[in-house]
N, C-alpha and C. Protein backbone atom coordinates (compact mmCIF):
# COMPACT_ATOMS: atom_id res chain seq x y z
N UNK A 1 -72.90 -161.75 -93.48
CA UNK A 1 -72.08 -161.90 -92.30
C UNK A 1 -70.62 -161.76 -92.70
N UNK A 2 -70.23 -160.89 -91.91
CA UNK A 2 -68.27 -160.95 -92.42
C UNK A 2 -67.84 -162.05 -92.29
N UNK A 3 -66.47 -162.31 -93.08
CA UNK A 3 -65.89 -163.16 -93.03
C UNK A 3 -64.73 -162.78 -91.92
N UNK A 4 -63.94 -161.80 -91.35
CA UNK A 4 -63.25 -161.51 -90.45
C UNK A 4 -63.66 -160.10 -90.38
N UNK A 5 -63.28 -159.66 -89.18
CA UNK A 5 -63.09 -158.45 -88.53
C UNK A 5 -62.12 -158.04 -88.16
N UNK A 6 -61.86 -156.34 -87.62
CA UNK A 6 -60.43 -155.93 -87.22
C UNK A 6 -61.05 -154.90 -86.40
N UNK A 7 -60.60 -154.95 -85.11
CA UNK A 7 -60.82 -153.73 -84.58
C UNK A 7 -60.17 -152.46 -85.17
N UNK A 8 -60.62 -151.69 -85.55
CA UNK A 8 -59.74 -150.32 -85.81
C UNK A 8 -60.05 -149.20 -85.05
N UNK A 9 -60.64 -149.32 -83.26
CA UNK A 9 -61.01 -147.88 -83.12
C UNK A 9 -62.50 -147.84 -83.15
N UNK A 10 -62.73 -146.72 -83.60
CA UNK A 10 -64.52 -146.83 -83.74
C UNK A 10 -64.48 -147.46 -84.93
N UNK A 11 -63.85 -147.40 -85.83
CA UNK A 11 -64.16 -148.47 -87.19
C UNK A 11 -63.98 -149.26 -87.48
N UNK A 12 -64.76 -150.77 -87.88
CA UNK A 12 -64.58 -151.99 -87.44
C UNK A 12 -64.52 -152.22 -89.38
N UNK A 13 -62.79 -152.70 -89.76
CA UNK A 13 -62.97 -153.42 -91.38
C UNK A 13 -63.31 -155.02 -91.44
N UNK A 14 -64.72 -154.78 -91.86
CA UNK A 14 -64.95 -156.39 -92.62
C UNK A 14 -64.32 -156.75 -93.73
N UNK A 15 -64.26 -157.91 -94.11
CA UNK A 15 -64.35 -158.51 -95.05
C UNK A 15 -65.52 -159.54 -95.66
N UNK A 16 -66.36 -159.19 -96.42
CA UNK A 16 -67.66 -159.62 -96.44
C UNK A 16 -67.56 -160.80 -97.74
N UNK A 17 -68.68 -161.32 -97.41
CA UNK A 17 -68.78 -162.30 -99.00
C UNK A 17 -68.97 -161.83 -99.81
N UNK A 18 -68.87 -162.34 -101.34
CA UNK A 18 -69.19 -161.59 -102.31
C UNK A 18 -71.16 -162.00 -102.52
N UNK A 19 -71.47 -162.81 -101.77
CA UNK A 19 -72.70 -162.50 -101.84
C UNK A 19 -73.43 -161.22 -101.44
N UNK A 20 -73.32 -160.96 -100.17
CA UNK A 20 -73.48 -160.30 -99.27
C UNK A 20 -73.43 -158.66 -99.83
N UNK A 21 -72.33 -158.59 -100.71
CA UNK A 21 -71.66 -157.68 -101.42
C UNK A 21 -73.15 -157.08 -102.94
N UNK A 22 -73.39 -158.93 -103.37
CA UNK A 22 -74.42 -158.81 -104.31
C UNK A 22 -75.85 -158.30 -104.13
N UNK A 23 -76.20 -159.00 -102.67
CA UNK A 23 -77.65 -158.29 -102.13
C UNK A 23 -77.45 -156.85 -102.16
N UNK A 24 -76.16 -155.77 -101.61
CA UNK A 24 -76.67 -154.71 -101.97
C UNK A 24 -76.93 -153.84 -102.82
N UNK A 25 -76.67 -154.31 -104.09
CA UNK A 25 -76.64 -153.68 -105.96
C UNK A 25 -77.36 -154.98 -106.33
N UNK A 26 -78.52 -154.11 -107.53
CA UNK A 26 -79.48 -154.78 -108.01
C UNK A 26 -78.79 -155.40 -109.16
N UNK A 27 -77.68 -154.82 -109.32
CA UNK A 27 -76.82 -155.30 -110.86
C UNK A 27 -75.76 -156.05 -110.49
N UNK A 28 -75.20 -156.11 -109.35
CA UNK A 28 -74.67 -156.91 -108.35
C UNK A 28 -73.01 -156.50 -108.37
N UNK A 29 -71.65 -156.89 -108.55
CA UNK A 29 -70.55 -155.87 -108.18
C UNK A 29 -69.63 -156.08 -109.04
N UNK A 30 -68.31 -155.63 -109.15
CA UNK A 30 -67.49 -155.84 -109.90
C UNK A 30 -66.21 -157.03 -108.58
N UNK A 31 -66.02 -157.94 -108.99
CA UNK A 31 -65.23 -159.03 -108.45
C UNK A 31 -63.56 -158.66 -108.70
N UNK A 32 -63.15 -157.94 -107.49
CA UNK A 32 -61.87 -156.96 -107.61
C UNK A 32 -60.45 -157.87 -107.62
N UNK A 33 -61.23 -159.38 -107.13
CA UNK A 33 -59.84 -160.52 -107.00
C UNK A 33 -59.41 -160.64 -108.35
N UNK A 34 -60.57 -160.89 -109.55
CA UNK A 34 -60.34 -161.10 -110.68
C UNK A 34 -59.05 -161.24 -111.28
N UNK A 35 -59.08 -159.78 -110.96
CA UNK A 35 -57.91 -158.80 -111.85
C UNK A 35 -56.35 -159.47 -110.89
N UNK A 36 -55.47 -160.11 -111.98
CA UNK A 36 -54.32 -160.43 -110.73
C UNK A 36 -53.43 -159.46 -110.91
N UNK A 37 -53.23 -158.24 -110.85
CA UNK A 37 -52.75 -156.99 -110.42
C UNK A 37 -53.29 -156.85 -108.87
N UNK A 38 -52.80 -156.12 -108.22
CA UNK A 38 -53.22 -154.96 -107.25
C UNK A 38 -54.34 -154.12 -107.92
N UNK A 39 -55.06 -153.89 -107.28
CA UNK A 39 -56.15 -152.35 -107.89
C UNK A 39 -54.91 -150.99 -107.60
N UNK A 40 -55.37 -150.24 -108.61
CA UNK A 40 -54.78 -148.70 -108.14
C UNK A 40 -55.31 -147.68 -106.99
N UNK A 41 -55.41 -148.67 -105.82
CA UNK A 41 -55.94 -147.78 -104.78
C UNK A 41 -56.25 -148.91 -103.41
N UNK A 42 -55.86 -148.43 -102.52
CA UNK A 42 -55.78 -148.99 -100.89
C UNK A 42 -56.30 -148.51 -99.94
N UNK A 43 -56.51 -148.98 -99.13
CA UNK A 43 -56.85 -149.67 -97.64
C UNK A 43 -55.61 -149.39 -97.18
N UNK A 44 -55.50 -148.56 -95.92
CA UNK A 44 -54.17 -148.12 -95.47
C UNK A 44 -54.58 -148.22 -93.64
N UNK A 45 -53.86 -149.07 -93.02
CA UNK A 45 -54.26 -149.50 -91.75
C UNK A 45 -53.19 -149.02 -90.93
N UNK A 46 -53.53 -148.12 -89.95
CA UNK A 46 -52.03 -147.91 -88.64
C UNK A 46 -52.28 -148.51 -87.49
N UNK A 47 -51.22 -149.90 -87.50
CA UNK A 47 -51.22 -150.09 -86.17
C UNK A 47 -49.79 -150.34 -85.26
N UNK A 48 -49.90 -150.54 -84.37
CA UNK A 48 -48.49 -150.34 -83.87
C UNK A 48 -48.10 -152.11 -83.98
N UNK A 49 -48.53 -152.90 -84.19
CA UNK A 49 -48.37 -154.81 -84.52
C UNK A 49 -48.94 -154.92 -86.19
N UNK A 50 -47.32 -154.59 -86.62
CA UNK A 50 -47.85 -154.92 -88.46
C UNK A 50 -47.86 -156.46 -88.40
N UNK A 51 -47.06 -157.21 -87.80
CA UNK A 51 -46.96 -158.34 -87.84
C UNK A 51 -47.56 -159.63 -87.35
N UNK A 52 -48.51 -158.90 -86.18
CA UNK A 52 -49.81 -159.38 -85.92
C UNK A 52 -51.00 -159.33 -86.51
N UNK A 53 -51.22 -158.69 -86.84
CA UNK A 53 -52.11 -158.01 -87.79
C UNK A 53 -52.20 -158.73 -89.25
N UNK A 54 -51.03 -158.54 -89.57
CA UNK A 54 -50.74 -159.67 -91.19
C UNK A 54 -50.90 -160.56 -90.77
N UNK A 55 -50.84 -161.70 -89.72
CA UNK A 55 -51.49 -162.68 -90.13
C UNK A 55 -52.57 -163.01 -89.59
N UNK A 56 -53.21 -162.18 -88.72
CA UNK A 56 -54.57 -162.33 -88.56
C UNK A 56 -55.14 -162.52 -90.15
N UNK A 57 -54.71 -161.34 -90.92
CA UNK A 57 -55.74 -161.30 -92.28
C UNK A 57 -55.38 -162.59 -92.94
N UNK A 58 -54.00 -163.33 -92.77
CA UNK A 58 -53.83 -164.08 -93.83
C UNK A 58 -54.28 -165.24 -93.30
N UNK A 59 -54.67 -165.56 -92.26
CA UNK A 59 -55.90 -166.55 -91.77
C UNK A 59 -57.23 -166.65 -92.09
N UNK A 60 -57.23 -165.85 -92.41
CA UNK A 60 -58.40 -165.17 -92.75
C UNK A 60 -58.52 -165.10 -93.84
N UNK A 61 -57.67 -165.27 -95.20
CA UNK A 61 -58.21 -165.44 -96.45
C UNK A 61 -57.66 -164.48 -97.21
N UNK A 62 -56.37 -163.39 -96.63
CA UNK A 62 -56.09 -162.44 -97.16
C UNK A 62 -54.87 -163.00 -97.99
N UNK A 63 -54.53 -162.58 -99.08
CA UNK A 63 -52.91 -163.15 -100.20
C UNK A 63 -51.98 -162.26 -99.38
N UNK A 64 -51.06 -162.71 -99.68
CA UNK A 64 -49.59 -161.90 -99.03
C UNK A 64 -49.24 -161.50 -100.16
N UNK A 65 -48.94 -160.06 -100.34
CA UNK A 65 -48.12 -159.57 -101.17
C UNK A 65 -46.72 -158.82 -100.65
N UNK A 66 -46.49 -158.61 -99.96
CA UNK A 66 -45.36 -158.77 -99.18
C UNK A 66 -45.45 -158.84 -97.95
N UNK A 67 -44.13 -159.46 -97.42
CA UNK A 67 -44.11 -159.65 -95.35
C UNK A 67 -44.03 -157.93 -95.21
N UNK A 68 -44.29 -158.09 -93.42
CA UNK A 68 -43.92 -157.01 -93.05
C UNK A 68 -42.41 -156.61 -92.56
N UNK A 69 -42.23 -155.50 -93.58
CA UNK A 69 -40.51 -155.30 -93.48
C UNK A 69 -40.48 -153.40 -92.93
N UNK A 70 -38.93 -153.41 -92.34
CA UNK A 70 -38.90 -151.91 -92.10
C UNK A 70 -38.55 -151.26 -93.02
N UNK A 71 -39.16 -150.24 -93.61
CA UNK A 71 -38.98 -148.96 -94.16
C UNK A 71 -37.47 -148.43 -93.74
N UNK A 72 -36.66 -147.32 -94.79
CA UNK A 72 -35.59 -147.06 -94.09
C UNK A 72 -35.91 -145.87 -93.34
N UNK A 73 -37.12 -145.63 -93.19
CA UNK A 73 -37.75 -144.52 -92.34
C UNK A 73 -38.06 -145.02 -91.07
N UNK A 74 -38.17 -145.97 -91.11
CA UNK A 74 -38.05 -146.72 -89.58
C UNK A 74 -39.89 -147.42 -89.35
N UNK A 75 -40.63 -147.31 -90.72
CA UNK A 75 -41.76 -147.88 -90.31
C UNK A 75 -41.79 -149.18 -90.85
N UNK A 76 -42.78 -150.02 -90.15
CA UNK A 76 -42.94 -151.08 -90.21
C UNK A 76 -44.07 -150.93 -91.36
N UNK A 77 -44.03 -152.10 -92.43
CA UNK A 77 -44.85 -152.25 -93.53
C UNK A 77 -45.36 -153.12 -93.79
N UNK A 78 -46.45 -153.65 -94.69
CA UNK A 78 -46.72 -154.88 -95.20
C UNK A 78 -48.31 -154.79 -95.93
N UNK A 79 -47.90 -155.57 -97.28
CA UNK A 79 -49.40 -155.35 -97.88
C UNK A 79 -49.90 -156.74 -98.32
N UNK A 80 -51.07 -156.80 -98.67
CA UNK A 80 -51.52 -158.02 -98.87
C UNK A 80 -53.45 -157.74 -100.08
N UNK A 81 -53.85 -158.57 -100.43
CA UNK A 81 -54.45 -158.58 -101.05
C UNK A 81 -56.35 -159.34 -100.02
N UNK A 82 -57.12 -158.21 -100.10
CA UNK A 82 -58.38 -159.26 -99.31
C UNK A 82 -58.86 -160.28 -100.28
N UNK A 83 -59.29 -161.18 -99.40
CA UNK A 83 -59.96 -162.48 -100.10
C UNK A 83 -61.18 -161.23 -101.28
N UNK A 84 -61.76 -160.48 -101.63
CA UNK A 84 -62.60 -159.67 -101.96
C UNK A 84 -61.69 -159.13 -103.17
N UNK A 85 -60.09 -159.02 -103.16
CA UNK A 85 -59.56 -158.10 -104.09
C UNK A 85 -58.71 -157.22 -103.64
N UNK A 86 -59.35 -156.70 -102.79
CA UNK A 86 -59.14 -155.00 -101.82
C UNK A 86 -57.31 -154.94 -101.73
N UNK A 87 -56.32 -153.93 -102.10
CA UNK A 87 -55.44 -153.89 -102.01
C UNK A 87 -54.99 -153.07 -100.28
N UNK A 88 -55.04 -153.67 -99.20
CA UNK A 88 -54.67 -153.27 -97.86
C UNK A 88 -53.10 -153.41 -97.62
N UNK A 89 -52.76 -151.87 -96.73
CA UNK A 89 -51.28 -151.88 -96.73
C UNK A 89 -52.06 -151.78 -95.19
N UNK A 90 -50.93 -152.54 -94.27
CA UNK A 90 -51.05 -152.42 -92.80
C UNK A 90 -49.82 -151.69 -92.47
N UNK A 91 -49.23 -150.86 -91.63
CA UNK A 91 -48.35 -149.88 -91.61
C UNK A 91 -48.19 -149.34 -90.02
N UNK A 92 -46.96 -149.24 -89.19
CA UNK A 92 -46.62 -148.51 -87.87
C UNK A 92 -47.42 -146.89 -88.08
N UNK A 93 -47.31 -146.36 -87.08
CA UNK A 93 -47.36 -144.79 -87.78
C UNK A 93 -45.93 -144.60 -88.13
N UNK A 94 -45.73 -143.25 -88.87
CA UNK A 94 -44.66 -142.45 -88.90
C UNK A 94 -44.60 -141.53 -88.02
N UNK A 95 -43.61 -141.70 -87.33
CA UNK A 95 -42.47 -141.00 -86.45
C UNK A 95 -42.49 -139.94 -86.72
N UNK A 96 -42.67 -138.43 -86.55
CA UNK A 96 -42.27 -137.89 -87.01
C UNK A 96 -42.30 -136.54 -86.09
C-alpha cells in the first residue's frame, strides 16, 4: 500500500514501503535513503503549485533539500529527498 500519492495526470507517483518494494525482487532492493548524498538521477515533477506540492511530500515523509525558490529564469523550484531515497525535483514549467 503507498505511503502517499500525487496526482500527476494519468500518472499517479507513489511512495511505497520498502517492504512492498521487497515482495517484488526475490533478492529484495537496494535501500536508496542509505546513501546520505542525493542519487545521481531524479524524479522531475511540473506543476504549476511548487509550494503546495513540497509540502504535501514533506508530510508525508519526504527530507527537504531545498525550499521552493525562483530560478532567475523565472521558474519556481524545489527538491527534496523520498522517504525511499528517490531524489524528486518539483518544478513550474518553463516559460518559454
Amino acid at each position: 500500500m503507498p505511503l502517499v500519492e500525487f496526482d500527476t495526470g494519468e500518472t499517479t507517483l507513489s511512495f511505497a514501503a520498502h517492504e512492498l518494494g521487497d515482495s517484488h525482487f526475490p533478492g529484495g532492493h537496494v535501500d536508496a535513503h542509505s546513501s546520505t548524498q542525493p542519487l545521481g538521477m531524479e524524479i522531475a515533477l511540473v506543476t504549476s503549485d511548487v509550494a503546495k506540492a513540497h509540502r504535501t511530500a514533506i508530510a508525508h515523509g519526504a527530507r527537504e533539500l531545498t525550499a521552493p525558490s525562483t530560478k532567475p529564469w523565472g521558474q519556481v523550484v524545489s527538491y527534496m529527498r523520498a522517504p525511499d531515497g528517490c531524489l524528486i525535483e518539483l518544478c513550474t514549467p518553463v516559460e518559454g
